[in-house]
Structures are given as C-alpha cells and as structure tokens.
Protein backbone atom coordinates (compact mmCIF):
# COMPACT_ATOMS: atom_id res chain seq x y z
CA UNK A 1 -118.14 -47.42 33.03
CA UNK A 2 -114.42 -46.42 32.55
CA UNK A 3 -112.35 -48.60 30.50
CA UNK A 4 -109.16 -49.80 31.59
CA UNK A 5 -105.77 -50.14 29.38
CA UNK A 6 -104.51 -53.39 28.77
CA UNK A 7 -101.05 -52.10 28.91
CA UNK A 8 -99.74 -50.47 32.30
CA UNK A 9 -97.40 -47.18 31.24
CA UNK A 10 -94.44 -48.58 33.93
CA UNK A 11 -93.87 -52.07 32.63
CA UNK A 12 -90.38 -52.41 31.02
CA UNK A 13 -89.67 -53.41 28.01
CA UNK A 14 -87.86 -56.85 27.68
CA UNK A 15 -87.19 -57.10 23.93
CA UNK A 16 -84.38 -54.75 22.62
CA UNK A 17 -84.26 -54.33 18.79
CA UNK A 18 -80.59 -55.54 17.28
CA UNK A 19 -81.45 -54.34 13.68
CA UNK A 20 -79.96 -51.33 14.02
CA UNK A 21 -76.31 -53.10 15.87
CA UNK A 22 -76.78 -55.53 13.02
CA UNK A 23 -76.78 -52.52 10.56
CA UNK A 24 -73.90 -50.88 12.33
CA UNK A 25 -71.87 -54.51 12.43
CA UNK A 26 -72.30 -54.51 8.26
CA UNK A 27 -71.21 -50.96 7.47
CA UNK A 28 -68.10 -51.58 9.95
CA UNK A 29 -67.61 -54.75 7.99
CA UNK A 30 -67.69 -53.29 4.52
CA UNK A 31 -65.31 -50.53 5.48
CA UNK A 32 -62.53 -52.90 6.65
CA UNK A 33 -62.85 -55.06 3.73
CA UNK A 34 -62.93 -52.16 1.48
CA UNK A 35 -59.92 -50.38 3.40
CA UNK A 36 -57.55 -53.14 4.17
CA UNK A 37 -56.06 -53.58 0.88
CA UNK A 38 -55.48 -50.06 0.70
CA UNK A 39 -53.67 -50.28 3.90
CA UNK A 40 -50.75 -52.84 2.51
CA UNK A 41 -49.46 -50.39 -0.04
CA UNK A 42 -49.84 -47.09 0.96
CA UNK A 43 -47.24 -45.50 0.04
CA UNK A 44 -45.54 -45.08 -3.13
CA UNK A 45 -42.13 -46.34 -2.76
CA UNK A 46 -38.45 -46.54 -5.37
CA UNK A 47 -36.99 -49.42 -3.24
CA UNK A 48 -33.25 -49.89 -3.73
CA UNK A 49 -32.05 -52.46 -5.69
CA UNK A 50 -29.38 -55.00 -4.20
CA UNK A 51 -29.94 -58.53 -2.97
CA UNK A 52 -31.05 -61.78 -4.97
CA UNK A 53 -33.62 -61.63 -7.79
CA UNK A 54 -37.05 -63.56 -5.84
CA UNK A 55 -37.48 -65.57 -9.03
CA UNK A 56 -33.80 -67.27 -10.64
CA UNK A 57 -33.72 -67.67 -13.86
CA UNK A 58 -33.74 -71.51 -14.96
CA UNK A 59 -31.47 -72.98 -16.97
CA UNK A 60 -31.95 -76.05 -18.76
CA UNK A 61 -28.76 -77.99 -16.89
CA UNK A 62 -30.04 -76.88 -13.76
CA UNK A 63 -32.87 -79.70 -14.36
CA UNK A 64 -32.28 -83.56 -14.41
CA UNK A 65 -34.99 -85.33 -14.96
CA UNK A 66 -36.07 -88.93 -13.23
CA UNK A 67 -38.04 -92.07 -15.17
CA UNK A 68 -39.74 -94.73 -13.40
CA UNK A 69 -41.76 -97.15 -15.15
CA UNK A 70 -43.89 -99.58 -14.24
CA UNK A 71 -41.95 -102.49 -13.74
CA UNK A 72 -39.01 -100.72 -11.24
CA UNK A 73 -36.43 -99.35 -14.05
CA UNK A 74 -35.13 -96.00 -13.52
CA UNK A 75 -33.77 -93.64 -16.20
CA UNK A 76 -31.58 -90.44 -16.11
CA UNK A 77 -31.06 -88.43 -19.04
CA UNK A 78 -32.74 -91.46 -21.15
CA UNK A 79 -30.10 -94.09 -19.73
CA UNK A 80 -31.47 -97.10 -17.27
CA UNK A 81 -29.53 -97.37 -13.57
CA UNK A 82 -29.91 -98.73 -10.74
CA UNK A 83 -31.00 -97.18 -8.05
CA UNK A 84 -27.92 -96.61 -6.24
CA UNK A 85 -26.18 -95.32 -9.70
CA UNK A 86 -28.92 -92.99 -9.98
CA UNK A 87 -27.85 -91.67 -6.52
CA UNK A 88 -24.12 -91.38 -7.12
CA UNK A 89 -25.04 -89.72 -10.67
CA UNK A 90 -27.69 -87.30 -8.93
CA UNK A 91 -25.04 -86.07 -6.32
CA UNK A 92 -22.05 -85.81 -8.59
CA UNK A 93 -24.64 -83.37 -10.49
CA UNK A 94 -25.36 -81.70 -7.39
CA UNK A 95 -21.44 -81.18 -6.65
CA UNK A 96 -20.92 -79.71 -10.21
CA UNK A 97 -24.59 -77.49 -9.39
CA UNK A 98 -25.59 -76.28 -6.31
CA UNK A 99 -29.00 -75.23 -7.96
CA UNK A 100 -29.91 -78.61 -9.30
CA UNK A 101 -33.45 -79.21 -9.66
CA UNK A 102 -34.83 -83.28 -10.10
CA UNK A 103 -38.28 -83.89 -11.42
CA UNK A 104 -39.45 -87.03 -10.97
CA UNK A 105 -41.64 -88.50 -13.95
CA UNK A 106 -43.20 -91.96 -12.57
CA UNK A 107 -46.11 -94.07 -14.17
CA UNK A 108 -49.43 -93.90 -12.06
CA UNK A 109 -48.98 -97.78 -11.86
CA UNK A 110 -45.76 -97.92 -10.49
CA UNK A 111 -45.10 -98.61 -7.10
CA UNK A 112 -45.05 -95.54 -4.72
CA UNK A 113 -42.18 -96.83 -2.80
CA UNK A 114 -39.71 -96.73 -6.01
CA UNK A 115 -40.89 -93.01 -6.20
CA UNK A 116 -40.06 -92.75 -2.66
CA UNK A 117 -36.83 -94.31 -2.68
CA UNK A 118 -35.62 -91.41 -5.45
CA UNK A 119 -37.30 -88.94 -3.05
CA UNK A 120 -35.10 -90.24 0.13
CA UNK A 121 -32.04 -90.48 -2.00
CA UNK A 122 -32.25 -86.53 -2.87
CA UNK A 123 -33.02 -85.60 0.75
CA UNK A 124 -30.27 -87.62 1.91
CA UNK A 125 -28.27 -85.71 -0.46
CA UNK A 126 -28.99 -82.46 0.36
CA UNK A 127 -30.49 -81.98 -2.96
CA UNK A 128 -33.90 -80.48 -2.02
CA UNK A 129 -35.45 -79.09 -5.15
CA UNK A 130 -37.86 -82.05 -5.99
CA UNK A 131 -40.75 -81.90 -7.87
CA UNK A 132 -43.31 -84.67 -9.01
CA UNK A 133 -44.34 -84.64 -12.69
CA UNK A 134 -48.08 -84.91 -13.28
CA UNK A 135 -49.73 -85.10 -16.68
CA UNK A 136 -52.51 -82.08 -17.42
CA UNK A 137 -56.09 -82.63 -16.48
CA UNK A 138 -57.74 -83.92 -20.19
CA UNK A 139 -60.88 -82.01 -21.03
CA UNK A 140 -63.80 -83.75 -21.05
C-alpha cells in the first residue's frame, strides 16, 4: 500500500515571516538615530561676528524686585506701596531702563489674585520680563 503525503507540493503558503522586515526596520532605525546628530553640524564653520550677544549680561539695576505678603502689602526695594504706587514706580523704572526685569517674590499663602494684579500691571506696561520667585526644593 502506497502512502500518501499529508502535505500537497501546490498549496501556498499563507504565513509570511516579518522577522527579517523587523530586523531591517531596527538597523534603519539605529542608523538615523546614530546619524542625525551628525547631520546638524557638519561642517566646521568661523561665523562672523556682528549682531547682539544671545545671552545680555545682567546688571544688578536692571532687576527690581516685588514683595507680597500674606496679608496684601506690597514692597519695592524694601518700601510698602500701594498697588497703584507700585505701578507708577515700576514704569518710571521702565522709562529710565528699557531692560528692566521684575521678579515677583509672593508668600505661598497669599492670595493669587494680588500676584496677578502685579503681573497685569507689568503687561499693561509694556514691561514684559517677569519672573516668579520660588524657594529651592528642601532635601529630604
């Protein structure tokens, strides 16, 4: 008796192996990452000098410095105002400096609309170099 093969030599394969594409896919992918940065600065350059430095120097009367406290009261160069003196003092500084920088030093308890009410002051002021003042993060 002749024995028959379970598997008939014309039937098609339906499974198609992606390890090797996969392979392929990662060797494409190292290559870019490893070739990209390479890319950005290719060529050794003596650019000419001219323009504005990207980093001014600061000075130390280039910075005024805001207090809020708890309980509403605002301070400028360690002197209490009102918020509308603060204002006139802020922009008369701004007149006198263009580069005038205000950092705003508030207490974690005080209310977030005093800090916002220095914040609209500047920007209706066209003084735009604001920062907030945080404290470090202790170590535990």
């Amino acid at each position: 008796m002749r024995r028959f093969s379970q598997r008939n030599p014309l039937v098609t394969l339906s499974d198609i192996n992606i390890t090797p594409l996969l392979d392929l896919a990662f060797v494409l992918l190292i290559i870019f990452v490893i070739t990209t940065p390479m890319l950005q600065n290719s060529m050794k350059m003596d650019l000419p000098s001219g323009g504005q430095p990207n980093q001014p120097k600061l000075d130390k009367n280039d910075i005024r410095t805001v207090e809020i406290s708890v309980g509403g009261e605002y301070r400028l160069n360690k002197r209490t105002m009102t918020l509308s003196s603060l204002e006139a003092e802020l922009v008369a500084a701004h007149r006198r400096n263009p580069r005038l920088i205000v950092d705003v030093r508030a207490d974690k308890r005080a209310s977030w609309e005093l800090v916002a009410a220095v914040f609209d002051a500047c920007t209706r002021n066209g003084i735009t170099e604001i920062s907030p003042m945080t404290a470090p993060p202790s170590r535990r």
